[in-house]
Protein backbone atom coordinates (compact mmCIF):
# COMPACT_ATOMS: atom_id res chain seq x y z
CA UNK A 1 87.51 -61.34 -57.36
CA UNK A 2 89.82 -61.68 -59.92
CA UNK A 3 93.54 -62.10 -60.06
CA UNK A 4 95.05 -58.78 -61.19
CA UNK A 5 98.73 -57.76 -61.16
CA UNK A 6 99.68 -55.22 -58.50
CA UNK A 7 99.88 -51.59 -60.61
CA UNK A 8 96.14 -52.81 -61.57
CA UNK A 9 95.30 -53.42 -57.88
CA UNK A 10 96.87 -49.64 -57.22
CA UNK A 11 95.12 -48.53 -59.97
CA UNK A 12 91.73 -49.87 -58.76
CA UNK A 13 91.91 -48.70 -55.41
CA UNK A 14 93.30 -45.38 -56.35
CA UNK A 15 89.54 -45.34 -58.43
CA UNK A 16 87.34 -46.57 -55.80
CA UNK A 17 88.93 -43.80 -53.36
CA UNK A 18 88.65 -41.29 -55.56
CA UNK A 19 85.01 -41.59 -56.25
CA UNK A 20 84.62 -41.43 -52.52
CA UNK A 21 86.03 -38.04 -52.05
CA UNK A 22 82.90 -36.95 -51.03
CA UNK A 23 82.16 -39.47 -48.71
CA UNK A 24 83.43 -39.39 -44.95
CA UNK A 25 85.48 -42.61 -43.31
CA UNK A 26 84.83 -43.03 -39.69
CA UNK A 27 88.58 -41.90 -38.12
CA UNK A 28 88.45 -44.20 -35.36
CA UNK A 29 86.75 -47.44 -37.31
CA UNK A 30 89.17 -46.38 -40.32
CA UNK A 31 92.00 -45.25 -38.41
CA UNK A 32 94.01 -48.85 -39.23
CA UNK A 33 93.44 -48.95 -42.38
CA UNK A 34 94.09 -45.15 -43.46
CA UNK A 35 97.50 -45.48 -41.67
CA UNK A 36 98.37 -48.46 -43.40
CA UNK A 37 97.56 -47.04 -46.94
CA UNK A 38 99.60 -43.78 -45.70
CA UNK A 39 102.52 -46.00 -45.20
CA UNK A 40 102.49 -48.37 -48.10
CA UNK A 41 105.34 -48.01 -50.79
CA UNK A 42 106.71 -50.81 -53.10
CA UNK A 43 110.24 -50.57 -54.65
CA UNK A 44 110.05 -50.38 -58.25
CA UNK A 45 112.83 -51.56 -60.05
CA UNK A 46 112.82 -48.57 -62.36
């Protein structure tokens, strides 16, 4: 993988998910993970 900064990480993920709109996540197998990107904010210095 390679080293990217963290607004490219955000970015990337925020791609991957949205392609798999259509796709279903297994609530209980995903449940951990879902919650955790639910939850996750970083303080921008804006």
């Amino acid at each position: 993988m390679p080293d990217i900064g963290v607004i490219e990480g955000i970015d990337a993920s925020r791609n991957i998910l949205i392609r798999q709109l259509a796709s279903w996540f297994d609530e209980e197998k995903c449940s951990k993970g879902v919650t955790s990107l639910e939850n996750y904010r970083k303080e921008m210095g804006l």
